[in-house]
N, C-alpha and C. Protein backbone atom coordinates (compact mmCIF):
# COMPACT_ATOMS: atom_id res chain seq x y z
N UNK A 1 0.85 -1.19 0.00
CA UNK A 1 0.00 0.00 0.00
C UNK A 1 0.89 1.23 0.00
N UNK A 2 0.87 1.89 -1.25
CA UNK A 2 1.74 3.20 -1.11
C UNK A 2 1.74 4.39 -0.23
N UNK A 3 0.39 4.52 -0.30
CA UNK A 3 0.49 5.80 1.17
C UNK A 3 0.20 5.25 2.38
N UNK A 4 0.27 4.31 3.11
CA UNK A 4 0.24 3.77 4.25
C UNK A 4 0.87 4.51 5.43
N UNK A 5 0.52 4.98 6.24
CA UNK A 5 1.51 6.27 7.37
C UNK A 5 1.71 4.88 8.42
N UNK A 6 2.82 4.57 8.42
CA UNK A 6 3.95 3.91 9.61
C UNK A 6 3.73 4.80 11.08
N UNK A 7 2.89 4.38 12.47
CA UNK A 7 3.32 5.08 13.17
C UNK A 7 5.08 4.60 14.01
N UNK A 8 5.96 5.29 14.23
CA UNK A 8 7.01 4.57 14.89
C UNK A 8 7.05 5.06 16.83
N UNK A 9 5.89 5.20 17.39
CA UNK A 9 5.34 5.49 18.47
C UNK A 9 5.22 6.80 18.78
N UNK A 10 5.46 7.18 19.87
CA UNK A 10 4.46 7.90 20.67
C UNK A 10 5.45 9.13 20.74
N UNK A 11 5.64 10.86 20.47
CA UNK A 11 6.39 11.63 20.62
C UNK A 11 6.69 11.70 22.36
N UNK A 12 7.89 11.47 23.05
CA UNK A 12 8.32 11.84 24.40
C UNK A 12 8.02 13.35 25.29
N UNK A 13 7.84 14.22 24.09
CA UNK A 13 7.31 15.46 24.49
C UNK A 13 5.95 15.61 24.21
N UNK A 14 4.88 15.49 23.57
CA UNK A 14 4.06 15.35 23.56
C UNK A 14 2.56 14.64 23.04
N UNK A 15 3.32 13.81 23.29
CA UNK A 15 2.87 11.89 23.14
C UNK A 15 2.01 11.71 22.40
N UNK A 16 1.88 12.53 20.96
CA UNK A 16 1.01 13.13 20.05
C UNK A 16 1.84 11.11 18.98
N UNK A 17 1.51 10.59 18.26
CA UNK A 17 1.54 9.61 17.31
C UNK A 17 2.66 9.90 17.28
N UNK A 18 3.73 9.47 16.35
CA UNK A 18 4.45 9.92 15.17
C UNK A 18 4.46 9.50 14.38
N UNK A 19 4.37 10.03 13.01
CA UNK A 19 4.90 9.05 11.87
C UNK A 19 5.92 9.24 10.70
N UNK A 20 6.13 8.24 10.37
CA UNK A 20 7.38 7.94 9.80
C UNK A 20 7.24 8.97 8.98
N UNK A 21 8.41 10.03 8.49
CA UNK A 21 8.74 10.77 7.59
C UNK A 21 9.25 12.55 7.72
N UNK A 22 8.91 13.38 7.15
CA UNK A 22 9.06 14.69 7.37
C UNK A 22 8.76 15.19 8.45
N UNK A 23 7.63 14.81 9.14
CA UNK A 23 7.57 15.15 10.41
C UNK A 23 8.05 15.07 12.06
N UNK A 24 9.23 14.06 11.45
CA UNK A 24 9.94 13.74 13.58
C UNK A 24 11.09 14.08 12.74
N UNK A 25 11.98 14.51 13.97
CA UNK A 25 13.59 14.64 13.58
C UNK A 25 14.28 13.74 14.88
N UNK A 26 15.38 13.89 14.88
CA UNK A 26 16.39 12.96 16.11
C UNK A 26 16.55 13.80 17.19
N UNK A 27 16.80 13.55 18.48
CA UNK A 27 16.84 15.28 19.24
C UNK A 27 17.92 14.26 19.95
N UNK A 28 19.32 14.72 20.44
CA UNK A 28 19.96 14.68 21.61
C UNK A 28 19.60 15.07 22.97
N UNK A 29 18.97 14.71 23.61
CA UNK A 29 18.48 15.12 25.15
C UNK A 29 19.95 15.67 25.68
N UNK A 30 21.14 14.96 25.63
CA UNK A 30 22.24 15.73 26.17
C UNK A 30 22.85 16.48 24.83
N UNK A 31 22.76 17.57 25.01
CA UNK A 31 23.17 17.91 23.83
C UNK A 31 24.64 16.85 22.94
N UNK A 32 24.92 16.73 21.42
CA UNK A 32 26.02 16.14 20.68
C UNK A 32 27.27 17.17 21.41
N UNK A 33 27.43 18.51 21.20
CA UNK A 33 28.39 19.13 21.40
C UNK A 33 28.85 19.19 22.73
N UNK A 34 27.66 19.01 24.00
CA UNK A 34 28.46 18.73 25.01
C UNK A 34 28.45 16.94 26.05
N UNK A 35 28.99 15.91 24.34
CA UNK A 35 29.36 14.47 24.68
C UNK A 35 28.26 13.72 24.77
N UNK A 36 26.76 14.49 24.30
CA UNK A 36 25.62 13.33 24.14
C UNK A 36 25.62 12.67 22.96
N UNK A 37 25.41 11.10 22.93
CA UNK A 37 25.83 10.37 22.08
C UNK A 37 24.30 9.82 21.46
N UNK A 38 23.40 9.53 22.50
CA UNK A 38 22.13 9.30 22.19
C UNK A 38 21.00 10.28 21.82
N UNK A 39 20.05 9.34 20.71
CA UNK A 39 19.03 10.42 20.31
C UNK A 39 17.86 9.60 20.17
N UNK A 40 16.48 10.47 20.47
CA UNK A 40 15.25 10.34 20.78
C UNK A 40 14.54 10.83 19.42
N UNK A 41 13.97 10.06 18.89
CA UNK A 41 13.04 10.69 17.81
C UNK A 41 11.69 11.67 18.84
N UNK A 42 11.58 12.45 18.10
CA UNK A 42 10.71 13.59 18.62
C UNK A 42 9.57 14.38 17.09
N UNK A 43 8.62 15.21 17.65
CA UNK A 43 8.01 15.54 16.28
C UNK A 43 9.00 17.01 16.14
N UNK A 44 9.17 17.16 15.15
CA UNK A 44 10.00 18.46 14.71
C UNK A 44 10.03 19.38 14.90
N UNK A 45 7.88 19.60 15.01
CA UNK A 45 7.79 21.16 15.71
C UNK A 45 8.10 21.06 17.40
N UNK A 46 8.31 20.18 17.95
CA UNK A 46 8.53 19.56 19.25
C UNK A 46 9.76 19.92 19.51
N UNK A 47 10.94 19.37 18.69
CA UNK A 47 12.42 19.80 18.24
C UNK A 47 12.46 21.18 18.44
N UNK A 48 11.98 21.94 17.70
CA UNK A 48 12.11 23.15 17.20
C UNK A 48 11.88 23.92 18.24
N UNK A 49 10.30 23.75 18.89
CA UNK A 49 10.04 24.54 20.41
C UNK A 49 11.31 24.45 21.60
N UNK A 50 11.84 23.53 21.61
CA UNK A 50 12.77 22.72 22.52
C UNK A 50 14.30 23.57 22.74
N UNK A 51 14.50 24.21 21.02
CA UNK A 51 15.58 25.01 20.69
C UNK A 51 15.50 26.22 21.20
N UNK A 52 13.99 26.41 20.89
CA UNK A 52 13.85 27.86 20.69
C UNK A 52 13.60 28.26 22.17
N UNK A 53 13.31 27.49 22.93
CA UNK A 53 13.02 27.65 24.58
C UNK A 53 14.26 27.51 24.84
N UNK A 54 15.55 26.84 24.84
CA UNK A 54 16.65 26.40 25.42
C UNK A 54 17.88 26.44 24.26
N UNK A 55 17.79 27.89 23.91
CA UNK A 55 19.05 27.81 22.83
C UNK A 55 20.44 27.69 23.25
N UNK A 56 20.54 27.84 24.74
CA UNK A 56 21.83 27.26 25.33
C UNK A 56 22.15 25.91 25.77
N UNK A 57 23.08 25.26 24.77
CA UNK A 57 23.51 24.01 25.11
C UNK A 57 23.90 23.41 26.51
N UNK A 58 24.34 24.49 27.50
CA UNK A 58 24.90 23.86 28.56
C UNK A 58 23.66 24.21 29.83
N UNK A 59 22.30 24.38 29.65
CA UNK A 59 21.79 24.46 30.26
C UNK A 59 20.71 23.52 29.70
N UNK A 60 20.33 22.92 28.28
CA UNK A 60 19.91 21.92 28.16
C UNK A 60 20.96 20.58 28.54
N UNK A 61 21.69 20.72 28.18
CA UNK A 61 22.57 19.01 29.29
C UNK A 61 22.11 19.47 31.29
N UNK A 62 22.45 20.49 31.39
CA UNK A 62 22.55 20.42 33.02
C UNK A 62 20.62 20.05 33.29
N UNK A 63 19.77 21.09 32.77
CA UNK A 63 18.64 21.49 33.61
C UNK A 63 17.52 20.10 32.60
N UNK A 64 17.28 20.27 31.75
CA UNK A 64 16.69 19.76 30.71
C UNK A 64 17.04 18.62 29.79
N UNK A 65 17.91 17.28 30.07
CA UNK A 65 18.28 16.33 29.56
C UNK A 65 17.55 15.65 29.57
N UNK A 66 16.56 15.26 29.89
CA UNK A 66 15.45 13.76 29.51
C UNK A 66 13.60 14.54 29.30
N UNK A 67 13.03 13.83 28.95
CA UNK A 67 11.69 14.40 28.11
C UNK A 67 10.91 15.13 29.49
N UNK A 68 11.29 14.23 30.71
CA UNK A 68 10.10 14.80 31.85
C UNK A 68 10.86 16.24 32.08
N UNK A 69 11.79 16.18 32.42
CA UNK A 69 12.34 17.36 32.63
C UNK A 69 12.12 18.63 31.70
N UNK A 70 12.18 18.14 30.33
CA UNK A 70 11.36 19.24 28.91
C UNK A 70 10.50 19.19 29.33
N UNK A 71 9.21 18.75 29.57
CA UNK A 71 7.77 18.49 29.80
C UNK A 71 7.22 19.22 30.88
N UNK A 72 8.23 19.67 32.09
CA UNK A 72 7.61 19.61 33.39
C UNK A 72 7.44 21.33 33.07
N UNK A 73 8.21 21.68 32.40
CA UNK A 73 8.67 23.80 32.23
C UNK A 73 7.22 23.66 31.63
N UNK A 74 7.19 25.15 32.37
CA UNK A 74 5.70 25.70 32.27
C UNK A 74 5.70 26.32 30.88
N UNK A 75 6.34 26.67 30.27
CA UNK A 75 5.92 27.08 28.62
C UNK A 75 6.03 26.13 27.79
N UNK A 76 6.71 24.92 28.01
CA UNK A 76 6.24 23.43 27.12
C UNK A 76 4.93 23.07 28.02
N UNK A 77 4.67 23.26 28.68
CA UNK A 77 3.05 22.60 28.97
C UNK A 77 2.05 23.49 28.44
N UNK A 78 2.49 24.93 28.31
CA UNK A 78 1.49 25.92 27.32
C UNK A 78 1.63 25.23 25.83
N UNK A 79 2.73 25.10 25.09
CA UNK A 79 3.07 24.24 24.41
C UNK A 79 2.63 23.27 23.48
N UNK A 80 2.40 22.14 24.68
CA UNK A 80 2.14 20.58 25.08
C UNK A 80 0.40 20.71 24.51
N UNK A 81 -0.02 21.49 25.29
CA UNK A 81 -1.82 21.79 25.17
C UNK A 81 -2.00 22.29 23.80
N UNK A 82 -1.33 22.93 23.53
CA UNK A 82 -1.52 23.73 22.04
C UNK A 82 -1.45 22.81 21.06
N UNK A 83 -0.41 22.17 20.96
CA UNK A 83 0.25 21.65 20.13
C UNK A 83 -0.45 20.12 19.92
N UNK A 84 -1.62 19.73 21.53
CA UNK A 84 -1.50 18.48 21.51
C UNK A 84 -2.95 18.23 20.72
N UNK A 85 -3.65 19.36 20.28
CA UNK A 85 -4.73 19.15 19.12
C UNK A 85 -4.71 19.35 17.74
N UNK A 86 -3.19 19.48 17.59
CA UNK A 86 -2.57 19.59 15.90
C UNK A 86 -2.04 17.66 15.21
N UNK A 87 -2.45 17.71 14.07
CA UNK A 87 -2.13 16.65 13.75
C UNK A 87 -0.90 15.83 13.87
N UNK A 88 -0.83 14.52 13.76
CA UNK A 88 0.30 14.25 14.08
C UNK A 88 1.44 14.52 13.43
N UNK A 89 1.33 14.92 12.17
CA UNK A 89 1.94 15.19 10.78
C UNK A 89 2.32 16.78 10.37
N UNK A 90 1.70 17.23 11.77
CA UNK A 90 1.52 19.16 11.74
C UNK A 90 3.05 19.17 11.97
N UNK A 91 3.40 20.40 10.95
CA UNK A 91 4.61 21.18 11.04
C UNK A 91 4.30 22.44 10.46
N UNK A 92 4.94 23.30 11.40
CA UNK A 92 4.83 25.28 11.11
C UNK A 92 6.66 25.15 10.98
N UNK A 93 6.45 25.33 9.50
CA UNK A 93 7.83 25.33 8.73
C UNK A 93 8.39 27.01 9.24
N UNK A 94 7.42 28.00 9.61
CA UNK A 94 8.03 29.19 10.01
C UNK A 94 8.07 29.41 11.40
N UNK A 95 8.27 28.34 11.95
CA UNK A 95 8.85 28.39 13.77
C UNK A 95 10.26 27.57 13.59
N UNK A 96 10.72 28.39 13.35
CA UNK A 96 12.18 28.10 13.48
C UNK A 96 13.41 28.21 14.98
N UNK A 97 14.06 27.94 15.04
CA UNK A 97 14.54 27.56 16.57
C UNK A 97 14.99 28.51 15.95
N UNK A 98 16.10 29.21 17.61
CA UNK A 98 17.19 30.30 17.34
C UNK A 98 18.56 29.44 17.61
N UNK A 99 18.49 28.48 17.61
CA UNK A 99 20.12 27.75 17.05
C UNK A 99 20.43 28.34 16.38
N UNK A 100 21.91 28.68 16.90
CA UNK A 100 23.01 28.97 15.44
C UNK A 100 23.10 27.87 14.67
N UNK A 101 23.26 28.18 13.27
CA UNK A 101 23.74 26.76 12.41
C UNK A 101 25.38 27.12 11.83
């Protein structure tokens, strides 16, 4: 079946489906640059909020390294609610993190 949507479970931030494709990216909970080796599929606009709340690397490894800890901050639970009646497949291509690239 060609368009068949794969879910590959449940987003860690806001436990919205996921499915396979354009819509999840990989997220390092400890950040790569400061020695995190592991990564969590997440939905993108999920990713993206995550950046744009915590554009400092050394305060996402110290304060914010695992999903409860993202989850528990009071502007991902404003977030979380918003976000958690958008499709699973929803992406706002113009919310862009403030990561440097």
């Amino acid at each position: 079946m060609k368009n068949e949507k794969v879910i590959i479970g449940q987003c860690p931030i806001c436990d919205r489906d996921m499915i396979k494709g354009p819509s999840i990216d990989k997220h390092h909970f400890v950040p790569k640059c400061r020695g995190g080796k592991e990564t969590e599929y997440v939905h993108k606009t999920c990713h993206n909020k995550i950046h744009k709340t915590w554009p400092n690397e050394k305060e996402l490894e110290r304060d914010y390294n695992d999903p409860e800890k993202v989850r528990a901050h009071p502007e991902m639970q404003k977030f979380i609610k918003w976000v958690s009646k958008k499709d699973p497949e929803f992406y706002d291509k113009s919310d862009k993190s403030n990561k440097k690239k």
